[in-house]
PDB file of N, CA and C in Angstrom:
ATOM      1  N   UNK A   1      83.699   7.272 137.324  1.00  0.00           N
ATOM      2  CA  UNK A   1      84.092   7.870 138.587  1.00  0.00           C
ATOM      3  C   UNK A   1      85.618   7.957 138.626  1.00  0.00           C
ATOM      4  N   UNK A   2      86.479   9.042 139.260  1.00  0.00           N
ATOM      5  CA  UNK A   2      87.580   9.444 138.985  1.00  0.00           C
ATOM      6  C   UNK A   2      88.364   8.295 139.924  1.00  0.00           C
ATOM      7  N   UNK A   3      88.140   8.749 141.344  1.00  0.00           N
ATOM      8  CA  UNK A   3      88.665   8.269 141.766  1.00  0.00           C
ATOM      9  C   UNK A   3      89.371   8.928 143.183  1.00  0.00           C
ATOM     10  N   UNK A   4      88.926  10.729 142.416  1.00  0.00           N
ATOM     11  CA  UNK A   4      89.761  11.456 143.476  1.00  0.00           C
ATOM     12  C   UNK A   4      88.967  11.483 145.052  1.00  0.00           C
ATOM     13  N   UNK A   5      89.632  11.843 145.821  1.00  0.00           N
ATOM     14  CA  UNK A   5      89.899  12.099 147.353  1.00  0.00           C
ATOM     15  C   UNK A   5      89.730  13.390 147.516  1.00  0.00           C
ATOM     16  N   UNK A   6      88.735  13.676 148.622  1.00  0.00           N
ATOM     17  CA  UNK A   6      88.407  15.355 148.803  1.00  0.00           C
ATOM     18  C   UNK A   6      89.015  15.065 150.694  1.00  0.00           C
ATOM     19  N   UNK A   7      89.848  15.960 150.818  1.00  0.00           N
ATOM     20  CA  UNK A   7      90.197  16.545 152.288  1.00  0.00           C
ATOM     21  C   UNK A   7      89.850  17.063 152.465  1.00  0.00           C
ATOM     22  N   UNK A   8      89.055  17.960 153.302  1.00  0.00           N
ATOM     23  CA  UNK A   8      88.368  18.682 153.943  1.00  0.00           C
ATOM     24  C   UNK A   8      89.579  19.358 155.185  1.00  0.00           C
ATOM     25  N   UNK A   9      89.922  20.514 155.115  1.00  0.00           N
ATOM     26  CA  UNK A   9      90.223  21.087 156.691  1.00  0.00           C
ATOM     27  C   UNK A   9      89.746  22.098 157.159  1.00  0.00           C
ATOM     28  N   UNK A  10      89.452  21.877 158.241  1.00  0.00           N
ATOM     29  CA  UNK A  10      88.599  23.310 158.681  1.00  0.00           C
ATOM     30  C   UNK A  10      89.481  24.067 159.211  1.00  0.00           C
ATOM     31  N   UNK A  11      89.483  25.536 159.358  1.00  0.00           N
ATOM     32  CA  UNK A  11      90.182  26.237 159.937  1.00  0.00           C
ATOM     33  C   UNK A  11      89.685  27.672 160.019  1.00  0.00           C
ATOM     34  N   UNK A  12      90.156  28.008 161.196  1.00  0.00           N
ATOM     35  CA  UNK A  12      89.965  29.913 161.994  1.00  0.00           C
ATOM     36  C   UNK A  12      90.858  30.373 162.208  1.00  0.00           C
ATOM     37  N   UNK A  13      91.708  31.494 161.505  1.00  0.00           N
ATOM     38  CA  UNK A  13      92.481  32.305 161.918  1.00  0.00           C
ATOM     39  C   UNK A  13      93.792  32.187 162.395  1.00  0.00           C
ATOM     40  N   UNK A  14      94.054  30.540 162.249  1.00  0.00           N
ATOM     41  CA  UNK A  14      95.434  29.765 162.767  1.00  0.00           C
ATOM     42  C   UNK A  14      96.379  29.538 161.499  1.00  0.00           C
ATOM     43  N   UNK A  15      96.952  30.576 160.410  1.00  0.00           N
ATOM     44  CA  UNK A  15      97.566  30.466 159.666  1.00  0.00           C
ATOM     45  C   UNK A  15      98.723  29.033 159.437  1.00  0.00           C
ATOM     46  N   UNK A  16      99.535  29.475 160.778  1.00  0.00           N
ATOM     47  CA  UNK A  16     100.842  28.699 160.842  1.00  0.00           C
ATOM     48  C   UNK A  16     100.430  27.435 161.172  1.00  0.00           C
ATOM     49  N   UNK A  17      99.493  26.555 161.342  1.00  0.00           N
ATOM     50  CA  UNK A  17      98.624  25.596 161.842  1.00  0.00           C
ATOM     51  C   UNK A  17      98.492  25.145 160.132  1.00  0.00           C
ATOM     52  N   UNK A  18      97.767  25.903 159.867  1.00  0.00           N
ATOM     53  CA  UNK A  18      97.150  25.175 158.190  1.00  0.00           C
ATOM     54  C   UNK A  18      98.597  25.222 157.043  1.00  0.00           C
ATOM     55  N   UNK A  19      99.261  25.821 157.986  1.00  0.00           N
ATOM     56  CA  UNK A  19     100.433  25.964 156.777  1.00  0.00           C
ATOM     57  C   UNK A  19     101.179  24.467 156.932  1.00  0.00           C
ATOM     58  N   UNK A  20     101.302  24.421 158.197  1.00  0.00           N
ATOM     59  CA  UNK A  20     102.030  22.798 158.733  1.00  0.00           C
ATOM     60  C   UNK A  20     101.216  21.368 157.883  1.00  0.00           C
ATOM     61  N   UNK A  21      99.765  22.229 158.112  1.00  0.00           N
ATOM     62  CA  UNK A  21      98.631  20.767 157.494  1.00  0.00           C
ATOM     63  C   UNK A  21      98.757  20.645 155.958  1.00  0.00           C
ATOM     64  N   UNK A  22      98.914  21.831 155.540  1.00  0.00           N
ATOM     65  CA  UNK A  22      98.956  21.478 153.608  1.00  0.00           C
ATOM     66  C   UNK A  22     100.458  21.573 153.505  1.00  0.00           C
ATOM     67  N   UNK A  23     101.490  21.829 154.086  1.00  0.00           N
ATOM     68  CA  UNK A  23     102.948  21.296 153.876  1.00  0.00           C
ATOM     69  C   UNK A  23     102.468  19.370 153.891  1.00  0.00           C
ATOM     70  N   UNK A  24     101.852  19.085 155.396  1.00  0.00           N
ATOM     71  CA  UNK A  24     101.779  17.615 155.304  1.00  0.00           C
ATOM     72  C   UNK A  24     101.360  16.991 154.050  1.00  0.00           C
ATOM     73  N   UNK A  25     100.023  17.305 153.635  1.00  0.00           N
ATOM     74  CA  UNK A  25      99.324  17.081 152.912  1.00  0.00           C
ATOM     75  C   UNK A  25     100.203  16.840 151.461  1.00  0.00           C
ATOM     76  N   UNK A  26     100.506  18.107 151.041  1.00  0.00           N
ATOM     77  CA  UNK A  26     101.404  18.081 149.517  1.00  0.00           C
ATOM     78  C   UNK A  26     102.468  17.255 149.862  1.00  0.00           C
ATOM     79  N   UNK A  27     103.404  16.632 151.020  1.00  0.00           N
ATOM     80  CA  UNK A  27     104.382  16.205 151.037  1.00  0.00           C
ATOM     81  C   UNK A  27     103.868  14.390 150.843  1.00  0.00           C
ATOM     82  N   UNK A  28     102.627  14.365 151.018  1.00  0.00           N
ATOM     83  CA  UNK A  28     102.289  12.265 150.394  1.00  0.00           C
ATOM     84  C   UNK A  28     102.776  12.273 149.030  1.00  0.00           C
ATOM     85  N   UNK A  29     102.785  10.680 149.276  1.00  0.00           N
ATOM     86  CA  UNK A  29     103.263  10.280 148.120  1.00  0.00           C
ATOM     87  C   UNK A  29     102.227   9.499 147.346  1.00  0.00           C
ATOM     88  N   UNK A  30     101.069   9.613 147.834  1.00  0.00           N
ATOM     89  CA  UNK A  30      99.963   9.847 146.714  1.00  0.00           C
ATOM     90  C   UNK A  30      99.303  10.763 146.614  1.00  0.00           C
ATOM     91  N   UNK A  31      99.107  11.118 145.326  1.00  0.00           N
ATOM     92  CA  UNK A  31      98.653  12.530 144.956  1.00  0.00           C
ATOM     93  C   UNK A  31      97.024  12.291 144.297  1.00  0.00           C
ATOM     94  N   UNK A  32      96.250  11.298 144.834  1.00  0.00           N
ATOM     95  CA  UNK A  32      94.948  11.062 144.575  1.00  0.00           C
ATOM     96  C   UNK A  32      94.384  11.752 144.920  1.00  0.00           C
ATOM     97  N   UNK A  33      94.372  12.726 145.337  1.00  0.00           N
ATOM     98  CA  UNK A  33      93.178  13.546 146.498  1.00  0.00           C
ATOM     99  C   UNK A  33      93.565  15.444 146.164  1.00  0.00           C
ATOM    100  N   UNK A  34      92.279  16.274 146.365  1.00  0.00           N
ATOM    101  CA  UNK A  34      92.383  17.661 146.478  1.00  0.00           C
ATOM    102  C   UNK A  34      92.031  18.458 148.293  1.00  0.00           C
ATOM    103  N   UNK A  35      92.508  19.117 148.104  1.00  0.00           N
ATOM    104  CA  UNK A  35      92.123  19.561 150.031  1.00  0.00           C
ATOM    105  C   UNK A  35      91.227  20.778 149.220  1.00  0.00           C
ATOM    106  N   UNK A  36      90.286  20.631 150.444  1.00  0.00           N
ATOM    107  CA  UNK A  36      89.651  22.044 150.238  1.00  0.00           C
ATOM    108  C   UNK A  36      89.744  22.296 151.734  1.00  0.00           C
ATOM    109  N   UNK A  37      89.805  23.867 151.738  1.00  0.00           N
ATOM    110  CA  UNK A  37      89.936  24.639 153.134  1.00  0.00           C
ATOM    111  C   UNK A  37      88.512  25.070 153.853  1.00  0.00           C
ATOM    112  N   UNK A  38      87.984  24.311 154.408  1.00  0.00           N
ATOM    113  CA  UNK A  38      86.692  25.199 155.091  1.00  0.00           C
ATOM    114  C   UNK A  38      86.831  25.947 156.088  1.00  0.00           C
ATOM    115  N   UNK A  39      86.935  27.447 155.598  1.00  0.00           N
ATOM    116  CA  UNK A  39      87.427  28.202 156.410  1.00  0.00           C
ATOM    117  C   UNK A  39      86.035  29.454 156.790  1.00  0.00           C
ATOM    118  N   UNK A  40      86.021  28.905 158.552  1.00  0.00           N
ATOM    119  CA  UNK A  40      84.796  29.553 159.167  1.00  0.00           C
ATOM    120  C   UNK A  40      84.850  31.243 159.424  1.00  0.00           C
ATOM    121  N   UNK A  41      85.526  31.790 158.136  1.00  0.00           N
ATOM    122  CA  UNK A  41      85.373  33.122 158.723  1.00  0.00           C
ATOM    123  C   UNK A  41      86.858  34.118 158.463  1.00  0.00           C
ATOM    124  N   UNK A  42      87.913  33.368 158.247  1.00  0.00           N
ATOM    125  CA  UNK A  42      89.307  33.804 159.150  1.00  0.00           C
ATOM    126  C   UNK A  42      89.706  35.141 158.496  1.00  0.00           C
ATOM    127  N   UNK A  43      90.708  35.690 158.887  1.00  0.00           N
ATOM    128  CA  UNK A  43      90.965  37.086 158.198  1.00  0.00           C
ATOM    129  C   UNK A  43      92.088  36.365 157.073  1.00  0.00           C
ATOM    130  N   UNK A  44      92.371  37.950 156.464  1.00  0.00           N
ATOM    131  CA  UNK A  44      92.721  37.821 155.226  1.00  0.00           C
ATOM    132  C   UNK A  44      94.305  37.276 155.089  1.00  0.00           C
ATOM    133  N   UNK A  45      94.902  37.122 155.844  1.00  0.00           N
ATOM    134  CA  UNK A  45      96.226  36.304 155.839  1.00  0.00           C
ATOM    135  C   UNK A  45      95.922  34.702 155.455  1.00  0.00           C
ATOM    136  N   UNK A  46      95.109  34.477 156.106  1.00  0.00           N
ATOM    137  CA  UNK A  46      94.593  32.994 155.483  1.00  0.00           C
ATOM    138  C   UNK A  46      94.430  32.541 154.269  1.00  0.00           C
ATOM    139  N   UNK A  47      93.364  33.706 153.875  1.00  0.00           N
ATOM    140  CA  UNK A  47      92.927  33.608 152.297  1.00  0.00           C
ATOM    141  C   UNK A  47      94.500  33.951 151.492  1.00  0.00           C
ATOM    142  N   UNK A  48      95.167  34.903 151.562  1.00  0.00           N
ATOM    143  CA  UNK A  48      96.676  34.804 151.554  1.00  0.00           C
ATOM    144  C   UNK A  48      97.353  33.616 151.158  1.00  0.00           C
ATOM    145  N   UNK A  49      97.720  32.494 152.584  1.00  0.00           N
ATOM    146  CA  UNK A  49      97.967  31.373 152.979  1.00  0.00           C
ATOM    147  C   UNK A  49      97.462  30.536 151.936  1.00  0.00           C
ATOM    148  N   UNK A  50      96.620  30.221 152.048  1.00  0.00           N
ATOM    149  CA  UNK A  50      95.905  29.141 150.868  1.00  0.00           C
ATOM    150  C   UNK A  50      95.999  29.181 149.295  1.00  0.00           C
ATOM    151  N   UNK A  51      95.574  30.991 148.907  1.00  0.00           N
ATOM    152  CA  UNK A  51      96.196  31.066 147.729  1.00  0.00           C
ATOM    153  C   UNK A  51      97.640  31.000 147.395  1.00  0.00           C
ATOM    154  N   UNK A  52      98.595  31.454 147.925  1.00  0.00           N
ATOM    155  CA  UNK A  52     100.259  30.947 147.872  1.00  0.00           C
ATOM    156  C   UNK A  52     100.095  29.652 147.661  1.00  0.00           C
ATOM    157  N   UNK A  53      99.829  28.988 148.391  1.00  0.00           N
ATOM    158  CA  UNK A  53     100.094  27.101 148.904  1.00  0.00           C
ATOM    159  C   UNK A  53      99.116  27.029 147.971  1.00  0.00           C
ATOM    160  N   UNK A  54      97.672  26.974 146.953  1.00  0.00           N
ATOM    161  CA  UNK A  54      97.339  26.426 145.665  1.00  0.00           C
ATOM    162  C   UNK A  54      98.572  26.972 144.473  1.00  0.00           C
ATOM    163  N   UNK A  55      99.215  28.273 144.684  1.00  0.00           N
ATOM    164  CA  UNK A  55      99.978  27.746 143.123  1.00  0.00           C
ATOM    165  C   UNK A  55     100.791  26.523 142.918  1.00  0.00           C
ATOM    166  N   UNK A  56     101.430  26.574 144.314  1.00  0.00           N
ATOM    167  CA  UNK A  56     103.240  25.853 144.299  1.00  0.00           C
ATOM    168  C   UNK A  56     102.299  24.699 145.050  1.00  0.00           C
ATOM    169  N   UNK A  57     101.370  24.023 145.000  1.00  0.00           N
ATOM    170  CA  UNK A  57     101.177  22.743 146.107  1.00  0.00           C
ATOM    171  C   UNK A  57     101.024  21.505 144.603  1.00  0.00           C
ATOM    172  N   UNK A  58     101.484  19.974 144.885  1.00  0.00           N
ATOM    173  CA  UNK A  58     101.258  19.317 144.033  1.00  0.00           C
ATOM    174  C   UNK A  58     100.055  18.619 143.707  1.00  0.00           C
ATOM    175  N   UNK A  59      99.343  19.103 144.693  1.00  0.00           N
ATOM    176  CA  UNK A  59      97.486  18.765 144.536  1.00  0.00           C
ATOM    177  C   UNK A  59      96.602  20.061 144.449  1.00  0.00           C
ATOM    178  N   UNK A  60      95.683  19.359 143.761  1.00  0.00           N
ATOM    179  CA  UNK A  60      94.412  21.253 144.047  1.00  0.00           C
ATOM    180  C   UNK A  60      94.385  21.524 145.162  1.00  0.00           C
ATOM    181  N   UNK A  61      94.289  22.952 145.623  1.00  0.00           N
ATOM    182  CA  UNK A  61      93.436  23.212 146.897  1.00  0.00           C
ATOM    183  C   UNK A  61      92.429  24.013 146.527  1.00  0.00           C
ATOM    184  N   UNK A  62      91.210  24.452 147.306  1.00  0.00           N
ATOM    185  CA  UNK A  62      90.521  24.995 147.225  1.00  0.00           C
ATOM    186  C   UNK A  62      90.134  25.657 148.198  1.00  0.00           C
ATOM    187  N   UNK A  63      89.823  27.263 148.391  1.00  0.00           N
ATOM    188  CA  UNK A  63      89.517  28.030 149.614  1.00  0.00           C
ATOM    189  C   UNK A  63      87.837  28.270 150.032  1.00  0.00           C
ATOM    190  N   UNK A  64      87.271  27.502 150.712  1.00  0.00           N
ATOM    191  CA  UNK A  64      85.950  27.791 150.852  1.00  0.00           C
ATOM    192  C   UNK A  64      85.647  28.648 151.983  1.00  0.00           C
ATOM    193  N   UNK A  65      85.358  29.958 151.637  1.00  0.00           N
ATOM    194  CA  UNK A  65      85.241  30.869 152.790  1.00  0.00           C
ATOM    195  C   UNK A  65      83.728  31.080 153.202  1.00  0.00           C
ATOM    196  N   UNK A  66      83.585  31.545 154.847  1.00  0.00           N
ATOM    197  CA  UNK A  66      81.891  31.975 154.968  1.00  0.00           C
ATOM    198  C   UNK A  66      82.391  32.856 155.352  1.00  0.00           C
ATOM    199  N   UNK A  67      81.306  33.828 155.839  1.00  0.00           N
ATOM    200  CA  UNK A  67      81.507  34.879 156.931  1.00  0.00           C
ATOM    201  C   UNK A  67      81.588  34.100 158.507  1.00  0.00           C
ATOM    202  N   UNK A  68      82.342  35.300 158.779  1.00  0.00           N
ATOM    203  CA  UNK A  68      82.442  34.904 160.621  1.00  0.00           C
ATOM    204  C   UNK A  68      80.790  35.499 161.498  1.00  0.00           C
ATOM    205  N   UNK A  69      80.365  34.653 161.361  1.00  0.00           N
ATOM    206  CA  UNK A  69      79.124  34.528 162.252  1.00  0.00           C
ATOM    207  C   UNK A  69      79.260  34.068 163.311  1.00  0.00           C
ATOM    208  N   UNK A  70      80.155  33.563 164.574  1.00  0.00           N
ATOM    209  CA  UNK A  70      80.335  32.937 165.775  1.00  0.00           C
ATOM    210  C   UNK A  70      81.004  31.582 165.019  1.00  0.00           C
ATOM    211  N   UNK A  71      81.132  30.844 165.966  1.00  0.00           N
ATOM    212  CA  UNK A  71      81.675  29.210 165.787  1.00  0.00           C
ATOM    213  C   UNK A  71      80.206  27.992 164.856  1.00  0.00           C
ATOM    214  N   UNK A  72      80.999  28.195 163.341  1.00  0.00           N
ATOM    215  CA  UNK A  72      80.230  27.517 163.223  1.00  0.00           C
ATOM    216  C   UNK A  72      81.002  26.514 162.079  1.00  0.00           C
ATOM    217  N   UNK A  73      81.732  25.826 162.444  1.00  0.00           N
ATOM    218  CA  UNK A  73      83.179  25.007 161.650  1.00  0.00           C
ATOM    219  C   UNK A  73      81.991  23.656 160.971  1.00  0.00           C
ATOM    220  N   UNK A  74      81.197  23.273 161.644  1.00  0.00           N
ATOM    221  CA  UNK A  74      80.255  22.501 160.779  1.00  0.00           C
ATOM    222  C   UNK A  74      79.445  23.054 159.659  1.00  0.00           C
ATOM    223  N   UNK A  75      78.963  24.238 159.566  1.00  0.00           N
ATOM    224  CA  UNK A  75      78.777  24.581 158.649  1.00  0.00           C
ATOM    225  C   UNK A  75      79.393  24.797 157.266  1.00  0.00           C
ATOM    226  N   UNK A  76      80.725  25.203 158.200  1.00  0.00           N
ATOM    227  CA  UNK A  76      81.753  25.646 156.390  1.00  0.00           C
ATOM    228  C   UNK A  76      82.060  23.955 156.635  1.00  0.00           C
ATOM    229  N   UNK A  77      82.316  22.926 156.839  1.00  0.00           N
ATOM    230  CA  UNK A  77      82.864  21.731 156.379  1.00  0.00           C
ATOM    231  C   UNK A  77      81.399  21.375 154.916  1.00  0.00           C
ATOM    232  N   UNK A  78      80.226  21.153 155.620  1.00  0.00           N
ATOM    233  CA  UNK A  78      79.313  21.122 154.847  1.00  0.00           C
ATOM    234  C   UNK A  78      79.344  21.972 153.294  1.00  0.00           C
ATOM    235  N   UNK A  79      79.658  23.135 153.549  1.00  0.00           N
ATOM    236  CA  UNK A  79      79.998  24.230 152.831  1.00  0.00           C
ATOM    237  C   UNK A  79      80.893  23.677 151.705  1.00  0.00           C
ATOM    238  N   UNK A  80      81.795  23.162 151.970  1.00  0.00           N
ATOM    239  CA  UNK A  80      82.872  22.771 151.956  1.00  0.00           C
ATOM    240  C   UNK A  80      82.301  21.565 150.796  1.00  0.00           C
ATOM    241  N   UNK A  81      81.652  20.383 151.201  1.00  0.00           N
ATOM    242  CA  UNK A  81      81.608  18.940 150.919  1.00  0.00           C
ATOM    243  C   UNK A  81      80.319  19.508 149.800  1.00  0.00           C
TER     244      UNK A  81
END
């Protein structure tokens, strides 16, 4: 077993929000862990957002997208995990 750490963040359409959370995120000073984005839907600036912030970030990220079907942020976390 590795050892690594999965973050999970969910997010809709709040770019400048997730940009603040994976600035936080890449700025620890342990680098045990990967974020993945469970993202319920959001438009394409996001998907944008996330791919920029996986080249230059010092941990993996990963973009897990669904379709926007109404509010369903438990689903993409699941999605997600």
């Amino acid at each position: 077993m590795s050892g690594l750490i999965s973050v999970i963040v969910t997010t809709y359409n709040r770019p400048a929000a997730l940009r603040a959370v994976l600035d936080g995120l890449g700025a620890q000073q342990d680098r045990g862990f990967e974020v993945l984005v469970a993202d319920d839907g959001s438009r394409d600036d996001t998907r944008a957002l996330v791919e920029a912030q996986a080249h230059t970030a010092p941990v993996p990220i990963r973009h897990v997208w669904q379709e926007d079907r109404g509010f369903r942020a438990g689903a993409a976390r699941n999605r997600a995990a």
